[in-house]
PDB file of N, CA and C in Angstrom:
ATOM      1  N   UNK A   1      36.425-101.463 -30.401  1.00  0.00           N
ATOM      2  CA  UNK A   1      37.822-101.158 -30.285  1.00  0.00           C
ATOM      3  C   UNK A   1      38.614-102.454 -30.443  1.00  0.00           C
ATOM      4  N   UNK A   2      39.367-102.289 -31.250  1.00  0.00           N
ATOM      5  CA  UNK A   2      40.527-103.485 -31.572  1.00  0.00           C
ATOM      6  C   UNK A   2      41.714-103.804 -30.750  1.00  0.00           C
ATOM      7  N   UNK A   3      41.895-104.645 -30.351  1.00  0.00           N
ATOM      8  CA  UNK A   3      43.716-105.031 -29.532  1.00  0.00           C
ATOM      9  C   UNK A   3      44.456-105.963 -30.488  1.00  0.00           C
ATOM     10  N   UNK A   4      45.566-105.357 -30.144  1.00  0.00           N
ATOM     11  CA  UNK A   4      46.840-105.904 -30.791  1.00  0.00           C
ATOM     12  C   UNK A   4      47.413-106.078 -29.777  1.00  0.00           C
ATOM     13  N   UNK A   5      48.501-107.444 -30.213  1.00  0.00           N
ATOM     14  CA  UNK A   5      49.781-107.956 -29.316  1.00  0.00           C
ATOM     15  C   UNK A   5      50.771-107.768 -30.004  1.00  0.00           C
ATOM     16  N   UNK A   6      51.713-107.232 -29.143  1.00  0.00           N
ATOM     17  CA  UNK A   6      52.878-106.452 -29.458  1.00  0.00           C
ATOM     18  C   UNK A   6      54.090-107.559 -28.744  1.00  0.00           C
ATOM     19  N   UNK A   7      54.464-108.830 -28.777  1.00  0.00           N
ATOM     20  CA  UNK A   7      55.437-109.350 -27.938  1.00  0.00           C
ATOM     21  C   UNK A   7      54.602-109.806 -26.882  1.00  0.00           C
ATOM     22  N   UNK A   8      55.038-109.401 -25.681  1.00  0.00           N
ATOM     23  CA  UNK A   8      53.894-109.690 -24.228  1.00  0.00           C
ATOM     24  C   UNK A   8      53.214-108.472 -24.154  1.00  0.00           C
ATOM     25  N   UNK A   9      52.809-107.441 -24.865  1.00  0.00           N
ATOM     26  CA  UNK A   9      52.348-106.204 -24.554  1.00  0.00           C
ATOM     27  C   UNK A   9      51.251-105.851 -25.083  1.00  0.00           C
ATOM     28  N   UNK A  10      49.462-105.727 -25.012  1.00  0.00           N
ATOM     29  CA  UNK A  10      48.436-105.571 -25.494  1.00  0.00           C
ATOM     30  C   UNK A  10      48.316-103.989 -25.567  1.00  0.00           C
ATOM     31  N   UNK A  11      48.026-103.821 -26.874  1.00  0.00           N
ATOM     32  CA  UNK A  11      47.727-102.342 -27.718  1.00  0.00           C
ATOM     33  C   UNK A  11      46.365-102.689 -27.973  1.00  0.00           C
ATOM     34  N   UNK A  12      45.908-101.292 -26.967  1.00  0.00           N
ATOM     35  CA  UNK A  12      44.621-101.025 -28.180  1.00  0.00           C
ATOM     36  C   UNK A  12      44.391 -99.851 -28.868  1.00  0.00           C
ATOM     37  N   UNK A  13      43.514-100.347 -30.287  1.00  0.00           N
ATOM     38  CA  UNK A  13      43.560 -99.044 -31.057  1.00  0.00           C
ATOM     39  C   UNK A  13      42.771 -98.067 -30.438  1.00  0.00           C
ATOM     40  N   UNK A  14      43.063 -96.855 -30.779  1.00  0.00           N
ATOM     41  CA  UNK A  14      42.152 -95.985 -30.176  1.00  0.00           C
ATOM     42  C   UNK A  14      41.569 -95.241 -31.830  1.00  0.00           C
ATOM     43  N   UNK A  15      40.490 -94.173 -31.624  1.00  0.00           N
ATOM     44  CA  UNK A  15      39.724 -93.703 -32.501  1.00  0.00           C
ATOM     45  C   UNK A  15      40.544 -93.046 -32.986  1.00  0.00           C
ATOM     46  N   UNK A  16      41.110 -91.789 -32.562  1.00  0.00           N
ATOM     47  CA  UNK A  16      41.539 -90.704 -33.263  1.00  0.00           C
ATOM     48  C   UNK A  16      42.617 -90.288 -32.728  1.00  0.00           C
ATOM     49  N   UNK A  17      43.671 -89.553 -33.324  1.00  0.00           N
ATOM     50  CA  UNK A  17      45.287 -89.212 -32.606  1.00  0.00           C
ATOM     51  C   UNK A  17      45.447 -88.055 -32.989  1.00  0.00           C
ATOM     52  N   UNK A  18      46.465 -87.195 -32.288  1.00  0.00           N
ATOM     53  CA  UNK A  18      46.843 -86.238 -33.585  1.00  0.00           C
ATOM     54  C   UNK A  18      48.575 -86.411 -33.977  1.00  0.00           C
ATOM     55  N   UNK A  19      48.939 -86.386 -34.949  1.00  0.00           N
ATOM     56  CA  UNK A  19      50.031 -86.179 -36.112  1.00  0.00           C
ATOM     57  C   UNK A  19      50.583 -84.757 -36.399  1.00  0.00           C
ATOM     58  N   UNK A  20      51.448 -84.415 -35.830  1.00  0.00           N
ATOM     59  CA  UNK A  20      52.002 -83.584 -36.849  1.00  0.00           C
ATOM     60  C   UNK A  20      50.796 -81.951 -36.752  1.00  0.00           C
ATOM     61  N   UNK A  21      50.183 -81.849 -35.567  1.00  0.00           N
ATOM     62  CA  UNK A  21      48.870 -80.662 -35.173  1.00  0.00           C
ATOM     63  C   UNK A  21      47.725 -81.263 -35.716  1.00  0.00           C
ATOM     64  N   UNK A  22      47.754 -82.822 -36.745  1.00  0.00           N
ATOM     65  CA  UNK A  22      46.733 -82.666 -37.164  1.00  0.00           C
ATOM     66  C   UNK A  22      45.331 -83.665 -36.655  1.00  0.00           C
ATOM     67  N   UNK A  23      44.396 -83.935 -36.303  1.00  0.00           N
ATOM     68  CA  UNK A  23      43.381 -84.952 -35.992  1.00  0.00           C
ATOM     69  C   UNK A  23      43.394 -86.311 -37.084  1.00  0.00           C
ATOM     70  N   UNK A  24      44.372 -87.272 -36.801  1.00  0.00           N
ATOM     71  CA  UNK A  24      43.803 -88.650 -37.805  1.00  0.00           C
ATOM     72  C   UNK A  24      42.890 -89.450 -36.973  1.00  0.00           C
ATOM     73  N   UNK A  25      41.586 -89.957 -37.776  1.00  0.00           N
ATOM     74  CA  UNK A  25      41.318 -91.070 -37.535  1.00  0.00           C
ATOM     75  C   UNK A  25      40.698 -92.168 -38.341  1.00  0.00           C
ATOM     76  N   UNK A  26      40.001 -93.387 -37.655  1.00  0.00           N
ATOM     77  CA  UNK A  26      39.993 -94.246 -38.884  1.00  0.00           C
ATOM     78  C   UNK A  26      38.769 -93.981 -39.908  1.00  0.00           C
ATOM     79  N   UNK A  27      38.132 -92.444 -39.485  1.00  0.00           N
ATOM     80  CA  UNK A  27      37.294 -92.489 -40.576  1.00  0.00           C
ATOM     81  C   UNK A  27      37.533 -91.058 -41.608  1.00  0.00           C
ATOM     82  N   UNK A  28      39.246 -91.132 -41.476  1.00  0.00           N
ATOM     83  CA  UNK A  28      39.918 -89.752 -42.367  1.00  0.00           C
ATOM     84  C   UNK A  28      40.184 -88.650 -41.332  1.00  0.00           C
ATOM     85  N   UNK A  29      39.315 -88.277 -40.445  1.00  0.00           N
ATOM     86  CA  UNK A  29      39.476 -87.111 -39.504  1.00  0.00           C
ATOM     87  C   UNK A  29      39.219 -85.967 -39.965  1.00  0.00           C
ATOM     88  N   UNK A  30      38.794 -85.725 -41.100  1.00  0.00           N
ATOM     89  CA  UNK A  30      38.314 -84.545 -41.594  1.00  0.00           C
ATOM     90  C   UNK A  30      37.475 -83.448 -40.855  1.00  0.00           C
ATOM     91  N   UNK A  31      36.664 -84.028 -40.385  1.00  0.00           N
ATOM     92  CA  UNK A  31      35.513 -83.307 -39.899  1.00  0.00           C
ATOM     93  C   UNK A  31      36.254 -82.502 -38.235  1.00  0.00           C
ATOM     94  N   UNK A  32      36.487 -83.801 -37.926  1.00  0.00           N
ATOM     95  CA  UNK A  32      37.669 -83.499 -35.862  1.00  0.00           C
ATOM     96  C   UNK A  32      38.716 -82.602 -36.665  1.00  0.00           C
ATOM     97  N   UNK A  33      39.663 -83.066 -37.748  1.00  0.00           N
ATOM     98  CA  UNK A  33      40.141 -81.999 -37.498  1.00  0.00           C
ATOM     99  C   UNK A  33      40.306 -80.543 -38.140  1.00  0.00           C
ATOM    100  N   UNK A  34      39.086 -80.260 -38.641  1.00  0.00           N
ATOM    101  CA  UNK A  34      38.494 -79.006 -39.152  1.00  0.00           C
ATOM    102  C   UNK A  34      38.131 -78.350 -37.490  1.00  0.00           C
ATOM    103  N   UNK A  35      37.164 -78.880 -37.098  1.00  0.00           N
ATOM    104  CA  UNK A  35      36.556 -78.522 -35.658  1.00  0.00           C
ATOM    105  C   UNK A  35      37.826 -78.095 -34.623  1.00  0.00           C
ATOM    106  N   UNK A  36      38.732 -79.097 -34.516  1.00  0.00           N
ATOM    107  CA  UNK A  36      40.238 -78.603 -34.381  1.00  0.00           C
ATOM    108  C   UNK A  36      40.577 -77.099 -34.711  1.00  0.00           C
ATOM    109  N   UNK A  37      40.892 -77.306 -36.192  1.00  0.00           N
ATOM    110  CA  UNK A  37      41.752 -76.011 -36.131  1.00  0.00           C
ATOM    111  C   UNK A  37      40.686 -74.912 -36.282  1.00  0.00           C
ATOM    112  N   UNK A  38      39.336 -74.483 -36.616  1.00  0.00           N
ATOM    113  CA  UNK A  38      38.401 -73.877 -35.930  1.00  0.00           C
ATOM    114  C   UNK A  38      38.913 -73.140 -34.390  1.00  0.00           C
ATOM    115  N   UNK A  39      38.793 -74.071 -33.445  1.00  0.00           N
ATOM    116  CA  UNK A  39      38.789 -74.223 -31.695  1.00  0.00           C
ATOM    117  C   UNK A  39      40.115 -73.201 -31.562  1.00  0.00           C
ATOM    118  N   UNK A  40      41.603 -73.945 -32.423  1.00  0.00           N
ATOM    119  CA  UNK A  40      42.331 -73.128 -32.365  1.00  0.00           C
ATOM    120  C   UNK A  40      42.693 -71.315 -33.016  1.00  0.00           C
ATOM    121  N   UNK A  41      42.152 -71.389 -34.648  1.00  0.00           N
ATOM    122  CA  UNK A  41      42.122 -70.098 -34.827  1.00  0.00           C
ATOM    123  C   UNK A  41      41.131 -69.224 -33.691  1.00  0.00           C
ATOM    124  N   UNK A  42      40.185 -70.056 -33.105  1.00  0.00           N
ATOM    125  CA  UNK A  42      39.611 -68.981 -32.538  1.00  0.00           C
ATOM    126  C   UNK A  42      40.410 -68.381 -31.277  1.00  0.00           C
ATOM    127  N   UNK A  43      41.063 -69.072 -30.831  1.00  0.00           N
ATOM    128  CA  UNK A  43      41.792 -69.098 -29.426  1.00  0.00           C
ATOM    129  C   UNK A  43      43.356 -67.820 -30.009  1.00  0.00           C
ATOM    130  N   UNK A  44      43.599 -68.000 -31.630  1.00  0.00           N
ATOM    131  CA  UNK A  44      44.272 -66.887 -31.455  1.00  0.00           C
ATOM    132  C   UNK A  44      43.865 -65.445 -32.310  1.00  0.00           C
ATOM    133  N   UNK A  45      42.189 -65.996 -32.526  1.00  0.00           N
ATOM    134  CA  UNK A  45      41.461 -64.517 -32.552  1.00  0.00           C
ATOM    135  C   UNK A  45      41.538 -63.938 -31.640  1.00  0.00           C
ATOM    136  N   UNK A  46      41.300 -64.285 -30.543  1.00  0.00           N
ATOM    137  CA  UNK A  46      40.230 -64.090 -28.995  1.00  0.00           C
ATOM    138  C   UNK A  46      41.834 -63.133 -28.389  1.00  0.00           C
ATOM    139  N   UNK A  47      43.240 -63.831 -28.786  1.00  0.00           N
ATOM    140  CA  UNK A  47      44.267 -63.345 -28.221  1.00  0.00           C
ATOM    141  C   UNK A  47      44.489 -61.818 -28.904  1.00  0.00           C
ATOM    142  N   UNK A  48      43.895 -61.651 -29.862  1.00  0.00           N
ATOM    143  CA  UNK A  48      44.462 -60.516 -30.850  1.00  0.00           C
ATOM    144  C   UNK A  48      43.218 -59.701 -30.882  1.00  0.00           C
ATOM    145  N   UNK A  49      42.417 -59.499 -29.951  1.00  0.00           N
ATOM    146  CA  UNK A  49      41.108 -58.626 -29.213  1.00  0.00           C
ATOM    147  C   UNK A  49      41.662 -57.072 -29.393  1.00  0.00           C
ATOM    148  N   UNK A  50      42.868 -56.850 -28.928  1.00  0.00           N
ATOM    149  CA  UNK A  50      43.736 -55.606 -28.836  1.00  0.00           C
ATOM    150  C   UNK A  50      43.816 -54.712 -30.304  1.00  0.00           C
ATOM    151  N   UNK A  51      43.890 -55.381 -30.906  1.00  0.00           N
ATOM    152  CA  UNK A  51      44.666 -55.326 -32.146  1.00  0.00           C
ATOM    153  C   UNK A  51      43.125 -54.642 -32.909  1.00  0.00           C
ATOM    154  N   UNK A  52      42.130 -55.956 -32.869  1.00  0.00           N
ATOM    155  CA  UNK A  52      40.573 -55.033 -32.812  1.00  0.00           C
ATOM    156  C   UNK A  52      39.961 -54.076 -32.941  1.00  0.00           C
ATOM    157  N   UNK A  53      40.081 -54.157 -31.600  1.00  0.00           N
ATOM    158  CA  UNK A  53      39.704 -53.211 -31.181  1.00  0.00           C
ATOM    159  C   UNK A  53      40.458 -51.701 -31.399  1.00  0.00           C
ATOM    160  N   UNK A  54      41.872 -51.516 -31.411  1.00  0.00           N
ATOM    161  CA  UNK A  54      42.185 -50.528 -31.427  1.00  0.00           C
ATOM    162  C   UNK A  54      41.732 -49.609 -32.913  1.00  0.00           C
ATOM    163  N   UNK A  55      41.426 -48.582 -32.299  1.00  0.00           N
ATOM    164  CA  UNK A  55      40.987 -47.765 -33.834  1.00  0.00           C
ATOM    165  C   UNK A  55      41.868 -46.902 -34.405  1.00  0.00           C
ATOM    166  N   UNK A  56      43.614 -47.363 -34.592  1.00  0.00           N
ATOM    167  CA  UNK A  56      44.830 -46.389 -34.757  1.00  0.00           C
ATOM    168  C   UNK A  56      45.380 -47.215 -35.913  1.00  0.00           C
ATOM    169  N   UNK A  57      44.403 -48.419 -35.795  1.00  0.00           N
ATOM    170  CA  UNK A  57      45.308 -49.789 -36.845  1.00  0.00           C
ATOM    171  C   UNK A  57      44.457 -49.890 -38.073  1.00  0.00           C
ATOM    172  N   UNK A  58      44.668 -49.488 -39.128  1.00  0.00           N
ATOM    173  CA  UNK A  58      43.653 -49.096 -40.266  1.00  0.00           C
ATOM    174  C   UNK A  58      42.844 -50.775 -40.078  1.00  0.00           C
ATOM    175  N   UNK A  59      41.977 -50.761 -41.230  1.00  0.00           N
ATOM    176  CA  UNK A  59      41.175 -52.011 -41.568  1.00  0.00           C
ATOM    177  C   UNK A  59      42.089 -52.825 -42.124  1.00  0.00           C
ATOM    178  N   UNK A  60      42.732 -52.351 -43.313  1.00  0.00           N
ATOM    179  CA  UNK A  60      43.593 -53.029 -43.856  1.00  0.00           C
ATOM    180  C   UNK A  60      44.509 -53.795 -43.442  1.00  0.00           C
ATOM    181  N   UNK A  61      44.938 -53.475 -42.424  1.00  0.00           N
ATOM    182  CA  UNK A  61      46.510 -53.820 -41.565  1.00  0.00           C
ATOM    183  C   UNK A  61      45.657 -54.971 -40.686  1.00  0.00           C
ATOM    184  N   UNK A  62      44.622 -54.751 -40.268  1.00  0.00           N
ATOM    185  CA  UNK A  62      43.498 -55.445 -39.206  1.00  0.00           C
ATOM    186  C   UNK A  62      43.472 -56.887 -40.262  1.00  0.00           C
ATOM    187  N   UNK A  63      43.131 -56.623 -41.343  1.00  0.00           N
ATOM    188  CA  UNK A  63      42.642 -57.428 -42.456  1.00  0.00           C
ATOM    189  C   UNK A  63      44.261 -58.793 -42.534  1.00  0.00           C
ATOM    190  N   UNK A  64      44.925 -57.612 -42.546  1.00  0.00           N
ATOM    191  CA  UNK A  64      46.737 -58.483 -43.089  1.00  0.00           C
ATOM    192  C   UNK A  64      47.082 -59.067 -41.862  1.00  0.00           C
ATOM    193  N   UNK A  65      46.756 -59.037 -40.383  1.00  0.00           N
ATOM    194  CA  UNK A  65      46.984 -59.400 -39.785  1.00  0.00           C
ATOM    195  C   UNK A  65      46.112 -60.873 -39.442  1.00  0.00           C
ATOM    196  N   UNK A  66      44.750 -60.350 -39.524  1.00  0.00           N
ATOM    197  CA  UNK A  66      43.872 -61.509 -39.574  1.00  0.00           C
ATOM    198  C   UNK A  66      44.314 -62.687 -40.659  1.00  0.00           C
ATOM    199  N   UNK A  67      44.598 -62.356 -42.040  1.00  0.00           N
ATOM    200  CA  UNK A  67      45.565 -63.319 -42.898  1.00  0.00           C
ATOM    201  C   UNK A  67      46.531 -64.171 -41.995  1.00  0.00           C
ATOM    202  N   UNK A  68      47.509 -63.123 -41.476  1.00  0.00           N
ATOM    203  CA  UNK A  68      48.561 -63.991 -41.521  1.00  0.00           C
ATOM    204  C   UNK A  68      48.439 -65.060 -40.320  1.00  0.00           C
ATOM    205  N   UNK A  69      47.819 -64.314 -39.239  1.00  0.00           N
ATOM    206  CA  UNK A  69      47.502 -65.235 -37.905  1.00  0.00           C
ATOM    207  C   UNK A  69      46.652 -66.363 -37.796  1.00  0.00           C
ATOM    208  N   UNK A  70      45.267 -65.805 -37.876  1.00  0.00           N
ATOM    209  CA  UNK A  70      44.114 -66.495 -38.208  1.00  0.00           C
ATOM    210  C   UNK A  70      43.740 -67.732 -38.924  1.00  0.00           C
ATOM    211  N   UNK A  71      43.942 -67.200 -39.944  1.00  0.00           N
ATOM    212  CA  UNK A  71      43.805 -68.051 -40.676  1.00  0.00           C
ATOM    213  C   UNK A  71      44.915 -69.256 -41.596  1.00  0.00           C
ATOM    214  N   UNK A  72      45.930 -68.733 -40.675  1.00  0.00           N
ATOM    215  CA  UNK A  72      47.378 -69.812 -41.529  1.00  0.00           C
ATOM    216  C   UNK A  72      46.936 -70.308 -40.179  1.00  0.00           C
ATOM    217  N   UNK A  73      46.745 -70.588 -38.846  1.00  0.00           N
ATOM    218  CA  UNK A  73      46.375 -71.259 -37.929  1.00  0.00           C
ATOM    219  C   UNK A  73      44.930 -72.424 -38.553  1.00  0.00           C
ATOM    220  N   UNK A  74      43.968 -71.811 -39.109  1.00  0.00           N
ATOM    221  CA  UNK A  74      43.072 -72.079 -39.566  1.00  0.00           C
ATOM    222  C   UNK A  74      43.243 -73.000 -40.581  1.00  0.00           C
ATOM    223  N   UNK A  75      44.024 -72.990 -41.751  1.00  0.00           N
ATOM    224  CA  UNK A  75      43.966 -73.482 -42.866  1.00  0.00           C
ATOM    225  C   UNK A  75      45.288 -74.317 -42.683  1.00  0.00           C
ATOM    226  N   UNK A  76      46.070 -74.766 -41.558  1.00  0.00           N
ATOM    227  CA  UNK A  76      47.514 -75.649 -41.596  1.00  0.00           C
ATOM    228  C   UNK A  76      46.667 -77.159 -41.865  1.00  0.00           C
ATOM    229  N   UNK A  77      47.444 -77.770 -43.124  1.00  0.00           N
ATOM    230  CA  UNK A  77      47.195 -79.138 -43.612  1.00  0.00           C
ATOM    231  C   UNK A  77      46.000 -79.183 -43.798  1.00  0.00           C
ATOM    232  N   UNK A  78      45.812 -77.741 -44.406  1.00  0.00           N
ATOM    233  CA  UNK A  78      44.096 -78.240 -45.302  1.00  0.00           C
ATOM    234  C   UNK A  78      44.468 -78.723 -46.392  1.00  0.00           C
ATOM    235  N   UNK A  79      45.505 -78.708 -47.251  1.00  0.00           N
ATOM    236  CA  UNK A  79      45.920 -79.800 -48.249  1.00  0.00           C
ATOM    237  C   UNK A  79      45.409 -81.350 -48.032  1.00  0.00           C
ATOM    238  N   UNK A  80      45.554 -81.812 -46.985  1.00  0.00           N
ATOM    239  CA  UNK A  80      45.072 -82.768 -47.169  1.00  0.00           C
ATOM    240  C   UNK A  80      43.702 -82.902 -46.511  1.00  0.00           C
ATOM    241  N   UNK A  81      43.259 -82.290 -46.529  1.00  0.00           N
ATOM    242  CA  UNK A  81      41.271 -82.591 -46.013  1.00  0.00           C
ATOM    243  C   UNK A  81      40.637 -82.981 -47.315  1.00  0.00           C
ATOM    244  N   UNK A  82      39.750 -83.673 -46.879  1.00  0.00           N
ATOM    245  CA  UNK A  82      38.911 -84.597 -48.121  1.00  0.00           C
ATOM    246  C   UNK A  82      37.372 -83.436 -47.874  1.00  0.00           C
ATOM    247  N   UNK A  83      37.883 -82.438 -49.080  1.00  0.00           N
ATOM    248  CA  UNK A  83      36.453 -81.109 -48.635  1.00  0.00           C
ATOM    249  C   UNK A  83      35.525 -81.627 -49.232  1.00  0.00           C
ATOM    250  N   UNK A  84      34.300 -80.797 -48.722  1.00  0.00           N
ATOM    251  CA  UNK A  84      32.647 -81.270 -48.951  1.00  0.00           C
ATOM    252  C   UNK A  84      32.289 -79.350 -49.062  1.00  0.00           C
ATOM    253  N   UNK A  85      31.115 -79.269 -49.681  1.00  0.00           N
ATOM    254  CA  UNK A  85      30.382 -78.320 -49.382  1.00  0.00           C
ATOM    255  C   UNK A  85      30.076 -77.663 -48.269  1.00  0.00           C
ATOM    256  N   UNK A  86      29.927 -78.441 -46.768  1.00  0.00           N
ATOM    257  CA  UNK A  86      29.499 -78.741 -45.369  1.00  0.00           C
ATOM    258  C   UNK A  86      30.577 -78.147 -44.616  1.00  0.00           C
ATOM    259  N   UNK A  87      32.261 -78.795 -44.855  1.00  0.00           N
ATOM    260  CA  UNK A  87      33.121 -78.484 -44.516  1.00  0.00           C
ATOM    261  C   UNK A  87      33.507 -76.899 -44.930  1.00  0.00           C
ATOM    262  N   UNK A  88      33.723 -76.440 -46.214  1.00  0.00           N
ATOM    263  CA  UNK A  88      33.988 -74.972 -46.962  1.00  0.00           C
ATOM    264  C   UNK A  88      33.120 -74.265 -45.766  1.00  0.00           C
ATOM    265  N   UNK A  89      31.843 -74.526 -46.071  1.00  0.00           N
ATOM    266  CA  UNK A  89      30.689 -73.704 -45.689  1.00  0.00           C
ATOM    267  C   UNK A  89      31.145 -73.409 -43.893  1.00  0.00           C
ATOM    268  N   UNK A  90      31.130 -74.562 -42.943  1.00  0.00           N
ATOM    269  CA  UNK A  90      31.832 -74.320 -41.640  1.00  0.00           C
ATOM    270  C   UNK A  90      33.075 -73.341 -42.044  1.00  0.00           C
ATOM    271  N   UNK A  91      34.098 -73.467 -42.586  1.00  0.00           N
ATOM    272  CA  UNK A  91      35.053 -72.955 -42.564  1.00  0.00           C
ATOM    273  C   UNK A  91      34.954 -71.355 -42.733  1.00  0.00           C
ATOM    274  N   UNK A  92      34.150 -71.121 -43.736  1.00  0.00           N
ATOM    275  CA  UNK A  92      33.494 -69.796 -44.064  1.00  0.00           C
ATOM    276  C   UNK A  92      32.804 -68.984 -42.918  1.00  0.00           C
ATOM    277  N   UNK A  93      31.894 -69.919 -42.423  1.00  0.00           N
ATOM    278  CA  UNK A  93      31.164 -68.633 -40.993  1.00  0.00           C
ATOM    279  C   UNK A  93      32.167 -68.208 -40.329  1.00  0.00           C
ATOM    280  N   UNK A  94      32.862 -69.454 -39.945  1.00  0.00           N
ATOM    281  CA  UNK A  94      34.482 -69.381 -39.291  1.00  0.00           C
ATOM    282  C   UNK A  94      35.069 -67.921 -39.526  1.00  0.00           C
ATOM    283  N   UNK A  95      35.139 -67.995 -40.838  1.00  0.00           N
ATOM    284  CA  UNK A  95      35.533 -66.850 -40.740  1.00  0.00           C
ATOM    285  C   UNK A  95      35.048 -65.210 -40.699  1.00  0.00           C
ATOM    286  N   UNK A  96      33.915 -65.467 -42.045  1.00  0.00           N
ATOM    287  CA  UNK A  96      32.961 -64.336 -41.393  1.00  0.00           C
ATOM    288  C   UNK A  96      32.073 -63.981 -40.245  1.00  0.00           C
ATOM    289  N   UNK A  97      32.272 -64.964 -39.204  1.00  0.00           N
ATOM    290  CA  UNK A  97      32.079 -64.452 -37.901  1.00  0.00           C
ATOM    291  C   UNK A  97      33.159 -63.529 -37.032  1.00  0.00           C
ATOM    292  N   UNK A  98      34.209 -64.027 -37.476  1.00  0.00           N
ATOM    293  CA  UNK A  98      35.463 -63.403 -37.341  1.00  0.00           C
ATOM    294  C   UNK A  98      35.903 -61.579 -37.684  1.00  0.00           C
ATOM    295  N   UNK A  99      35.767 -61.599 -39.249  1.00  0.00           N
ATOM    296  CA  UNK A  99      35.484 -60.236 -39.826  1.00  0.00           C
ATOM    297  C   UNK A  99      34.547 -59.080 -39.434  1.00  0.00           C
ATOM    298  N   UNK A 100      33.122 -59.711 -38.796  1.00  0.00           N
ATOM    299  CA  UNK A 100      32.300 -59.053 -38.568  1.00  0.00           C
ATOM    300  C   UNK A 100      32.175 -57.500 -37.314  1.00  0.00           C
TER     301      UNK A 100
END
């Protein structure tokens, strides 16, 4: 870990921050913050259990909802992720664990 002097005031760097919802750190953050927004789409799967479960809400509507919630939670500032095969592939169970 690195320190900086700021005037009379010692900074030290730390590993990783988040920006803007997103995980930076000094080795890109790709990976933290995939695992990130993972942690979070799941947290507003887990909220939308109701929705599920109910059998009055066609598949389809189940499907458009999972779009719009899920996965725009899921996919915010994947523009800038530096993807791999490894990463897609996580992102994917992600979701077809989800669908299932």
């Amino acid at each position: 870990m690195q320190k900086f002097r700021l005037e009379e005031t010692e900074i030290e760097e730390d590993g990783s921050f988040l920006y803007l919802a997103s995980v930076v750190s000094g080795s890109g953050g790709t990976e933290e913050d995939i695992a990130s927004r993972i942690k979070k789409a799941n947290g507003v799967f887990v909220q939308l259990y109701p929705v599920w479960r109910n059998l009055n809400i066609s598949k389809e509507v189940r499907i458009r909802i999972f779009n719009t919630n899920v996965k725009s939670v899921l996919l915010y500032a994947c523009e800038t992720w530096k993807t791999t095969n490894q990463l897609k592939r996580r992102l994917q169970i992600f979701v077809n664990k989800c669908l299932r």
